[in-house]
Protein backbone atom coordinates (compact mmCIF):
# COMPACT_ATOMS: atom_id res chain seq x y z
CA UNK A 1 142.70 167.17 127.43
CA UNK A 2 142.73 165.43 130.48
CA UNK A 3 142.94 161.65 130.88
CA UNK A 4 140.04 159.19 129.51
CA UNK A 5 137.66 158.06 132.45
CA UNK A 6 135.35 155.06 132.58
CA UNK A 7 132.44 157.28 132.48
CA UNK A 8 133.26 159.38 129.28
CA UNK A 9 134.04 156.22 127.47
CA UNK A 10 130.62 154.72 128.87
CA UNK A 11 128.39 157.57 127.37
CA UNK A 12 130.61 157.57 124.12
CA UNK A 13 129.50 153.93 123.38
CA UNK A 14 126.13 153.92 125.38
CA UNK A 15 124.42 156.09 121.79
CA UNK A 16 125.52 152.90 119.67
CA UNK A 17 123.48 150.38 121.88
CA UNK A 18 121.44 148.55 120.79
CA UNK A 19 120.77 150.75 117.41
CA UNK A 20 124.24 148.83 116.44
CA UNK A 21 124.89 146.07 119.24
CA UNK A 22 122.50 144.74 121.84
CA UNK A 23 125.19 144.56 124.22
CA UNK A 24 129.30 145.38 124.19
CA UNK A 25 131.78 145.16 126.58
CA UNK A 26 135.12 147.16 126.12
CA UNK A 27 138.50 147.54 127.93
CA UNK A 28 141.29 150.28 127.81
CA UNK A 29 144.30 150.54 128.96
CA UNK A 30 146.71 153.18 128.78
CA UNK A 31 150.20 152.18 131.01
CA UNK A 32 148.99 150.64 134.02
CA UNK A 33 145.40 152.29 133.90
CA UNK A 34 143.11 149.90 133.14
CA UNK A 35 139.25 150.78 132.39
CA UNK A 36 136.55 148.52 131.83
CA UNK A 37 133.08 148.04 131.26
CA UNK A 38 129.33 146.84 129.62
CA UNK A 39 126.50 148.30 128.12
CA UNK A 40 123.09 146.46 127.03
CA UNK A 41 121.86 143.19 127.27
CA UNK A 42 123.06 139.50 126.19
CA UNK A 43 119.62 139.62 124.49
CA UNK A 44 116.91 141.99 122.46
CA UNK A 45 114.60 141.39 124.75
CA UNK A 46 116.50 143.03 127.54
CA UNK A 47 116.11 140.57 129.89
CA UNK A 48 120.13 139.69 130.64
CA UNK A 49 122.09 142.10 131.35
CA UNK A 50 125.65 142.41 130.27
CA UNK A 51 128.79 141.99 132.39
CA UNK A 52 132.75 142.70 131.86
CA UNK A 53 133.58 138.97 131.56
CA UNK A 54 131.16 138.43 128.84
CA UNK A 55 132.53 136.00 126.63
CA UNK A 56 131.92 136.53 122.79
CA UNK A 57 132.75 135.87 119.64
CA UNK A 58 136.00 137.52 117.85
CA UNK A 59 136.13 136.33 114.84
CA UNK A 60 139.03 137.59 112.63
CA UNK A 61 140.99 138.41 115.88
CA UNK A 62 141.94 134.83 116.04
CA UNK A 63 144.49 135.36 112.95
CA UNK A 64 146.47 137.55 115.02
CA UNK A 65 146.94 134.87 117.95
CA UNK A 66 147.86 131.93 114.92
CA UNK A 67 150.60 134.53 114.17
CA UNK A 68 152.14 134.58 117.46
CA UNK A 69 151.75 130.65 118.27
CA UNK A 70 153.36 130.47 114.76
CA UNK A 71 156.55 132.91 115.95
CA UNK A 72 156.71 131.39 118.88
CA UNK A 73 157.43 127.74 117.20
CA UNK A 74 159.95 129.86 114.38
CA UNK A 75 161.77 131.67 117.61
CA UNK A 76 161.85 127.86 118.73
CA UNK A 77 163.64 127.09 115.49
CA UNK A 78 160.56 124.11 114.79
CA UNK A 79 160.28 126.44 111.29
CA UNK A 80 161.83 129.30 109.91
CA UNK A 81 160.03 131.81 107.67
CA UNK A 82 161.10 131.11 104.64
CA UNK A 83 160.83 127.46 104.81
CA UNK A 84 158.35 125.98 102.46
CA UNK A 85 155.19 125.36 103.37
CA UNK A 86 154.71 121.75 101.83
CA UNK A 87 157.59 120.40 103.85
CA UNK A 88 155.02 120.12 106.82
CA UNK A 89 151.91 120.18 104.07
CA UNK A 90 153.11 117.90 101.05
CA UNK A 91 149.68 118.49 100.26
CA UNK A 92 150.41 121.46 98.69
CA UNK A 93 153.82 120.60 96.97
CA UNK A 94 154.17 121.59 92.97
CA UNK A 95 151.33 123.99 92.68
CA UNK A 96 149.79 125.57 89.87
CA UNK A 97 148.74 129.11 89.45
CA UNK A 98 145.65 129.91 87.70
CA UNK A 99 146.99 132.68 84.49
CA UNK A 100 144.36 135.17 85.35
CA UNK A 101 142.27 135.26 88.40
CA UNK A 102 139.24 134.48 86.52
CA UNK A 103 140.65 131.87 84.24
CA UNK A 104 139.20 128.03 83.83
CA UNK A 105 140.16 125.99 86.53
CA UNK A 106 142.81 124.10 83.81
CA UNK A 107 144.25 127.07 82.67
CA UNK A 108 147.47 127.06 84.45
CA UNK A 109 150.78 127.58 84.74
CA UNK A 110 153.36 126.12 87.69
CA UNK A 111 153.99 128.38 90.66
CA UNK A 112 157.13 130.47 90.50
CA UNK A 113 158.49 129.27 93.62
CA UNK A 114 156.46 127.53 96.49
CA UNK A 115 154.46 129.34 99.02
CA UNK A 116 156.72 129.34 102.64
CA UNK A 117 155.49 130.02 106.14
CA UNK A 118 156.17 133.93 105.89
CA UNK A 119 153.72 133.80 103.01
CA UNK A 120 151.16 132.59 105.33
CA UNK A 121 151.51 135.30 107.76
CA UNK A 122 151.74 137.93 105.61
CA UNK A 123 148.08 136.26 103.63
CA UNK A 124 150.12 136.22 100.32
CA UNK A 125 149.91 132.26 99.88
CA UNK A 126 147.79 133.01 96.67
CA UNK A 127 144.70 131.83 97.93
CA UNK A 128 142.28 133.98 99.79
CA UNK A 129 139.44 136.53 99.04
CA UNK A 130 140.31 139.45 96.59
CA UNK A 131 138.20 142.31 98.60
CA UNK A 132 139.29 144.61 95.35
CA UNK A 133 137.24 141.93 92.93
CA UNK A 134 134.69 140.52 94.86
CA UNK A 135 132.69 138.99 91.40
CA UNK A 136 132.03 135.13 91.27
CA UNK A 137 134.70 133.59 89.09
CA UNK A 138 135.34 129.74 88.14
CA UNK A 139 137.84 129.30 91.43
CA UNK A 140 135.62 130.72 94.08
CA UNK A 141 132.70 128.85 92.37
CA UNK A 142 133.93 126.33 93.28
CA UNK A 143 135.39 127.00 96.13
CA UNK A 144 131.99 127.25 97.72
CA UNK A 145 130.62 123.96 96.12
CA UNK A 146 133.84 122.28 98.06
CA UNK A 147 132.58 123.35 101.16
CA UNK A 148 135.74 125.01 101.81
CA UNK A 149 134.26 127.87 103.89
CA UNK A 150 133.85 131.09 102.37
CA UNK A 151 131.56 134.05 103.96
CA UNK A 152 130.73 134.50 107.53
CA UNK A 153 132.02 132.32 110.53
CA UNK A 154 130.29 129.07 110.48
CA UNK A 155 133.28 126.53 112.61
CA UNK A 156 130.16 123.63 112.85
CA UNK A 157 129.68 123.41 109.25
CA UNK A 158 133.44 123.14 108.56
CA UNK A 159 134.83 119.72 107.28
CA UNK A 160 137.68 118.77 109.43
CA UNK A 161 141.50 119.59 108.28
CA UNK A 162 142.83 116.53 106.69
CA UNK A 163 139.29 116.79 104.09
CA UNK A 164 139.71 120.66 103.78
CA UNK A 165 143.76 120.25 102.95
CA UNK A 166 142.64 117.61 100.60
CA UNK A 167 139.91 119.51 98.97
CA UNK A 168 141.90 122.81 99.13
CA UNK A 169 144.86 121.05 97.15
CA UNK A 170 142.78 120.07 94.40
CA UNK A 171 142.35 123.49 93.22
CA UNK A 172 145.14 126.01 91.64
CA UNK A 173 146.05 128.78 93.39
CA UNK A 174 144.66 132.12 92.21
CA UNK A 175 147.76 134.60 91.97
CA UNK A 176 151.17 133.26 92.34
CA UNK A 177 152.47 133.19 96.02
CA UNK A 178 153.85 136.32 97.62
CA UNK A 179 152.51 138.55 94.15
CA UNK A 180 148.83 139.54 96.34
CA UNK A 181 147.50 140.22 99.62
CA UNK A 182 144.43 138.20 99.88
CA UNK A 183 142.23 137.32 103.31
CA UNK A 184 141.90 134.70 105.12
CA UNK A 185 142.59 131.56 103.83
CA UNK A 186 146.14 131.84 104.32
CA UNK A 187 145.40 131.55 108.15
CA UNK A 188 143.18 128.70 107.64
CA UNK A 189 146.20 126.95 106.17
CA UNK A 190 148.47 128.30 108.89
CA UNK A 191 146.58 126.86 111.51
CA UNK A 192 146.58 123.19 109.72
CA UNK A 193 150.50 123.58 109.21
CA UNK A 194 150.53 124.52 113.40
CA UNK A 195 148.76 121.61 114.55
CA UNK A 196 150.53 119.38 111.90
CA UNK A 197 154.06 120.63 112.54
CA UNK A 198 153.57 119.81 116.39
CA UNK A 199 151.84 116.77 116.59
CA UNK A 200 148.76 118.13 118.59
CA UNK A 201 145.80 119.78 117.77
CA UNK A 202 145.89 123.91 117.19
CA UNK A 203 143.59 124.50 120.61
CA UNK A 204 146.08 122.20 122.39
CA UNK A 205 148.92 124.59 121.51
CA UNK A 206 147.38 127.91 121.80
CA UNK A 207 146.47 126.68 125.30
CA UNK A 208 149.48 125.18 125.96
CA UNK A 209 151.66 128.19 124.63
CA UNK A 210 149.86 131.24 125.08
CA UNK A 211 145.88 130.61 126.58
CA UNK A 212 147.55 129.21 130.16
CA UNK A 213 151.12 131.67 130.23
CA UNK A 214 148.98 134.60 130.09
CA UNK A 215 145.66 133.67 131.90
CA UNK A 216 143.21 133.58 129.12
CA UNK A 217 140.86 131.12 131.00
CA UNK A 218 138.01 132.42 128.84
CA UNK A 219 139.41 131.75 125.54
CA UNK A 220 139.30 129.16 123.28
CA UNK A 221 137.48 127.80 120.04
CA UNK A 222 134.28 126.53 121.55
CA UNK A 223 132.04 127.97 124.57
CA UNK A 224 132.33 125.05 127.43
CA UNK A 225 128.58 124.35 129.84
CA UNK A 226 129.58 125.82 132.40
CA UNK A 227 130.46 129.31 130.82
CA UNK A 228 127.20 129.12 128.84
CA UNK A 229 125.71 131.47 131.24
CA UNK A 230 128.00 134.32 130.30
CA UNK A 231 127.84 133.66 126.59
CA UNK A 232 124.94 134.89 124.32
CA UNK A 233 123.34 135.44 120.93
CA UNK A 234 125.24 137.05 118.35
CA UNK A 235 122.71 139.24 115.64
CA UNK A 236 122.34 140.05 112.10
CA UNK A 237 120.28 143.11 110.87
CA UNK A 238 118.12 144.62 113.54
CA UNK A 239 116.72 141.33 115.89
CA UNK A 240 117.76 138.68 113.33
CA UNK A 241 120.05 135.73 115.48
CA UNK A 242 122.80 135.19 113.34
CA UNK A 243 124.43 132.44 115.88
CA UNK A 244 122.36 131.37 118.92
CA UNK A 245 123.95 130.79 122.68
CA UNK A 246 123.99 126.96 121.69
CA UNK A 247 124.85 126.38 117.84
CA UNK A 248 127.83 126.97 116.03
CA UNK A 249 130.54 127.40 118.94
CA UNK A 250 128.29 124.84 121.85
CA UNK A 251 130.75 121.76 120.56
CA UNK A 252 134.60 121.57 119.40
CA UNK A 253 134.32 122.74 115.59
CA UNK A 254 135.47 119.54 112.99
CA UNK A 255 138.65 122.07 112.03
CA UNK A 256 140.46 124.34 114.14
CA UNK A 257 140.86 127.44 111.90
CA UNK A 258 143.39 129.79 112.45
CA UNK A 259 141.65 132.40 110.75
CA UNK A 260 138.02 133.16 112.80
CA UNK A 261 137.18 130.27 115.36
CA UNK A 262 137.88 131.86 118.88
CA UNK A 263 135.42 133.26 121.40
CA UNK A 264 137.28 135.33 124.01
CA UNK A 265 136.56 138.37 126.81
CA UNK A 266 138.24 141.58 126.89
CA UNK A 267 140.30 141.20 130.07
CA UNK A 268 141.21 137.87 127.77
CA UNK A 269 142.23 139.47 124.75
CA UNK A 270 143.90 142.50 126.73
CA UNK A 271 146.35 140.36 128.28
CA UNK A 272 147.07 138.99 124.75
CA UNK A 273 147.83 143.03 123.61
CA UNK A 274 149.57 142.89 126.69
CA UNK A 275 152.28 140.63 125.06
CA UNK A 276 152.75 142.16 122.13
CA UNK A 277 152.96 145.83 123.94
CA UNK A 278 155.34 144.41 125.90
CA UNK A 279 157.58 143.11 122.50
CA UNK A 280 156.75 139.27 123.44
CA UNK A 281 157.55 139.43 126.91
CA UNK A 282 154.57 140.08 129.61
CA UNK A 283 154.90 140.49 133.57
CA UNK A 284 158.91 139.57 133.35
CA UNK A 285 158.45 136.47 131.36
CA UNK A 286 159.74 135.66 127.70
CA UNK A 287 157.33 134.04 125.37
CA UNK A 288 157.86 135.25 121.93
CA UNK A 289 161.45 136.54 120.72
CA UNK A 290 161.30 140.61 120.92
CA UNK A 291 162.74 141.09 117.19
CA UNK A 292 159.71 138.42 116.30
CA UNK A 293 157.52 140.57 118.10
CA UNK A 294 158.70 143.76 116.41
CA UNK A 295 158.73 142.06 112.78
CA UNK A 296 155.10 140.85 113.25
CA UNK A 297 154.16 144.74 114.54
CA UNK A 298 155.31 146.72 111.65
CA UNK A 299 154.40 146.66 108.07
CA UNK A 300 155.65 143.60 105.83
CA UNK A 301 153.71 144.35 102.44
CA UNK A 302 155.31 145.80 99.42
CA UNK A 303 154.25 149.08 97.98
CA UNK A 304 153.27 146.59 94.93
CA UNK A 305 150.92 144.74 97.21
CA UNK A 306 149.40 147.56 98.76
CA UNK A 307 148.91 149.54 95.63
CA UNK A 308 146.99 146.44 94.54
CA UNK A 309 144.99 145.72 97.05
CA UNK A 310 145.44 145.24 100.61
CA UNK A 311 143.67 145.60 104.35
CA UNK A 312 142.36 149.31 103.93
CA UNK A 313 143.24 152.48 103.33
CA UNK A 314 146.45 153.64 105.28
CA UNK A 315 147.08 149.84 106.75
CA UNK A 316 149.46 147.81 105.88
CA UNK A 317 150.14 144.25 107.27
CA UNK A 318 152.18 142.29 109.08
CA UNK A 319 151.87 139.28 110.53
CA UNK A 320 148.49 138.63 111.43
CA UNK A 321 147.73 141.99 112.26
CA UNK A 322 147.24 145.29 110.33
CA UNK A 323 149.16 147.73 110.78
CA UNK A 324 148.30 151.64 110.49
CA UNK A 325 150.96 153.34 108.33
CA UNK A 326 149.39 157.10 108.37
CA UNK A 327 147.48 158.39 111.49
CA UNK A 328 143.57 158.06 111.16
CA UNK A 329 142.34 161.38 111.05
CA UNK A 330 140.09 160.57 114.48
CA UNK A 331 142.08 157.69 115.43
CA UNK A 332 145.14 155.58 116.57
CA UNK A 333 148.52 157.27 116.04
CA UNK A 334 150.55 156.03 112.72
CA UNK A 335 152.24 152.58 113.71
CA UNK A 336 149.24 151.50 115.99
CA UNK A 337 148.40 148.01 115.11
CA UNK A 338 145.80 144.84 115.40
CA UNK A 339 143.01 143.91 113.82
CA UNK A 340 138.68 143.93 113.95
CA UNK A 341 136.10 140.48 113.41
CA UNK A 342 133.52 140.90 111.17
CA UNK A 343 131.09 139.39 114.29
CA UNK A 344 131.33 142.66 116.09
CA UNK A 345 134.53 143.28 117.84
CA UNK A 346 137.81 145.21 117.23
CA UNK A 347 141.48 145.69 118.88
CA UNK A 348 144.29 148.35 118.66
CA UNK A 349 147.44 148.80 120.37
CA UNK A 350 148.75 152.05 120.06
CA UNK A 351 152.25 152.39 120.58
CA UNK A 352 152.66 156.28 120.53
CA UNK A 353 150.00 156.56 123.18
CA UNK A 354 150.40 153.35 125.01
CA UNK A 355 147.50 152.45 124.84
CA UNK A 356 145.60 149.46 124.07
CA UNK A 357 141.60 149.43 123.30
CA UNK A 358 139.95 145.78 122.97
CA UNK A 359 135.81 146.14 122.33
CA UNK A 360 133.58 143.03 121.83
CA UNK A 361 129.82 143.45 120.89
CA UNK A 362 127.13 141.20 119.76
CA UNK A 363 126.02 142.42 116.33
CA UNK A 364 127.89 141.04 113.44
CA UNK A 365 128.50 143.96 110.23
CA UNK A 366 126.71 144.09 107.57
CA UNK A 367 129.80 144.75 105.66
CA UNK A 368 133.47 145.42 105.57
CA UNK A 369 132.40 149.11 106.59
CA UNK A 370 133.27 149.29 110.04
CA UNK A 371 130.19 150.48 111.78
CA UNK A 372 129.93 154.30 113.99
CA UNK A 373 130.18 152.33 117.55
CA UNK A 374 134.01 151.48 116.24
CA UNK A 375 134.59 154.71 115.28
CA UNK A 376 133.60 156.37 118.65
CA UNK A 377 135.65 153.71 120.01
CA UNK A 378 138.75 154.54 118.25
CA UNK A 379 138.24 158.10 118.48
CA UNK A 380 139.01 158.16 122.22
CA UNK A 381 142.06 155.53 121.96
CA UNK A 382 143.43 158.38 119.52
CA UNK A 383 143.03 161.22 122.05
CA UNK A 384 146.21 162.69 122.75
């Protein structure tokens, strides 16, 4: 087959909108041929058209830029990987481990070692949300009566990081640390250790370390007034407004998660791909250590942690990212790796083809399911 043009991959995507997104924007790039484009409307009513420099909001795809601020600071020696986490968080020193997942919150024992900065990465800190037993137990009870930010995005109603360490520490963990992959909180935490191992704030040093090096002008972890114009709704089932243009990312959030607090554009987020295609080093210049790069790429999990649960089937994970370790059937080649936000946008780099594939939309899932509109979208990143 001959190569992908802008107009195929228009009419691929154009039968998703707006049955499953009001409006996307997508970007691919395979070597130095970049394509780009839009489909819809910032709105249901159809009154704003979409452009390419759309900004939205990606969700999940922030853990994979925490990972490679974090690698960045280890490659700078500031932390190594198997460094405790408490030394930065003392927070977190001497922790117990629930016995079972669903035990009382006093039945404990101590942690068999403590969690390190490699544990974060890989999300096997102990905390985090057990997608093979999703059922209420005492832990995640209370979990949610802390405040501590479970279920969909929601950076205004955070508390900020010093109150969501101390709450956070209160609790035991639920498996001991590196025995279980579990998502999400682990990035939450990784963000908090970021900002407090360097003295600044996390947006200061993603900015400082990756946002300005590579151009990303449009991301970042709120939506500024003067890019309001290019920055929309995001929806829930059929016309419901999950997030409006002006609530939860109009303002600088109380905490700076690491886990699902960035908005960002596809040119953005393909010049973050960009890096990592390019094994930490983009247009000549250095900014993550290429065996760093190549560590975070490829799969870090046990066959003991994927057998018992872990980011899907044939994924594995690595740091920050999932990575694909058998080819999707209709898909990206085995190897390919990144990582999707449950607000309606996804990511692959595909080393086998070279190609990357970075699509935002406006419609959040319903579920962990990834909706048809990805799967057309992946289809033609896998064509060969």
């Amino acid at each position: 087959m001959g190569p992908l043009t802008a107009e195929e991959i228009q009419d691929r995507l154009r039968a998703h909108v707006p049955a499953e997104a009001t409006g996307l924007t997508w970007l691919v790039r395979t070597g130095d041929q970049v394509l780009s484009g839009a489909l819809g409307t910032r709105d249901v009513a159809g009154q704003q058209a979409l452009e390419a420099d759309e900004i939205f909001r990606i969700s999940s795809m922030t853990k994979p830029v925490t990972a490679v601020a974090t690698l960045i600071l280890v490659g700078e020696g500031v932390f190594a990987l198997d460094d405790p986490v408490h030394t930065w968080l003392p927070e977190l020193a001497d922790r117990q481990v629930l016995r079972t997942p669903d035990a009382a919150l006093d039945d404990t024992v101590p942690a068999e070692r403590a969690p390190t900065v490699r544990d974060l990465l890989t999300s096997t800190l102990g905390w985090g949300i057990d997608f093979a037993h999703p059922e209420a137990t005492p832990l995640t009870r209370r979990w949610v009566e802390l405040g501590l930010g479970v279920g969909a995005p929601a950076p205004a109603e955070q508390v900020p990081a010093q109150e969501w360490l101390e709450r956070a520490a209160a609790l035991p963990l639920q498996h001991q640390p590196g025995h279980r992959w579990l998502y999400n909180t682990s990035s939450v935490v990784l963000g908090i250790l970021l900002a407090r191992a360097t003295g600044t704030s996390l947006a200061e040093l993603l900015t400082e370390r990756l946002f300005t090096p590579l151009g990303m002008s449009d991301t970042g972890f709120w939506v500024p007034p003067d890019s309001r114009h290019r920055f929309g709704p995001c929806y829930g089932e059929g016309s419901e407004v999950y997030d409006p243009a002006d609530g939860q990312w109009s303002a600088p959030p109380p905490l700076q998660g690491g886990d699902c607090g960035l908005v960002s554009t596809v040119a953005d987020y393909a010049r973050f791909a960009q890096l990592l295609r390019g094994r930490g080093s983009v247009e000549g210049r250095r900014l993550l250590p290429a065996d760093l790069a190549h560590a975070m790429t490829t799969n870090r999990l046990t066959d003991a942690q994927l057998a018992a649960v872990g980011p899907g089937p044939g994924t594995g994970w690595g740091f920050g990212v999932g990575v694909l370790t058998e080819a999707a059937e209709h898909g990206p080649s085995a190897g390919s790796y990144g990582w999707s936000g449950g607000l309606g946008s996804t990511w692959t780099n595909d080393p086998a083809t070279c190609r990357t594939g970075v699509l935002l939309t406006n419609r959040s899932w319903s579920s962990p399911e990834r909706p048809p509109v990805v799967g057309a979208f992946e289809e033609l990143l896998g064509r060969r």
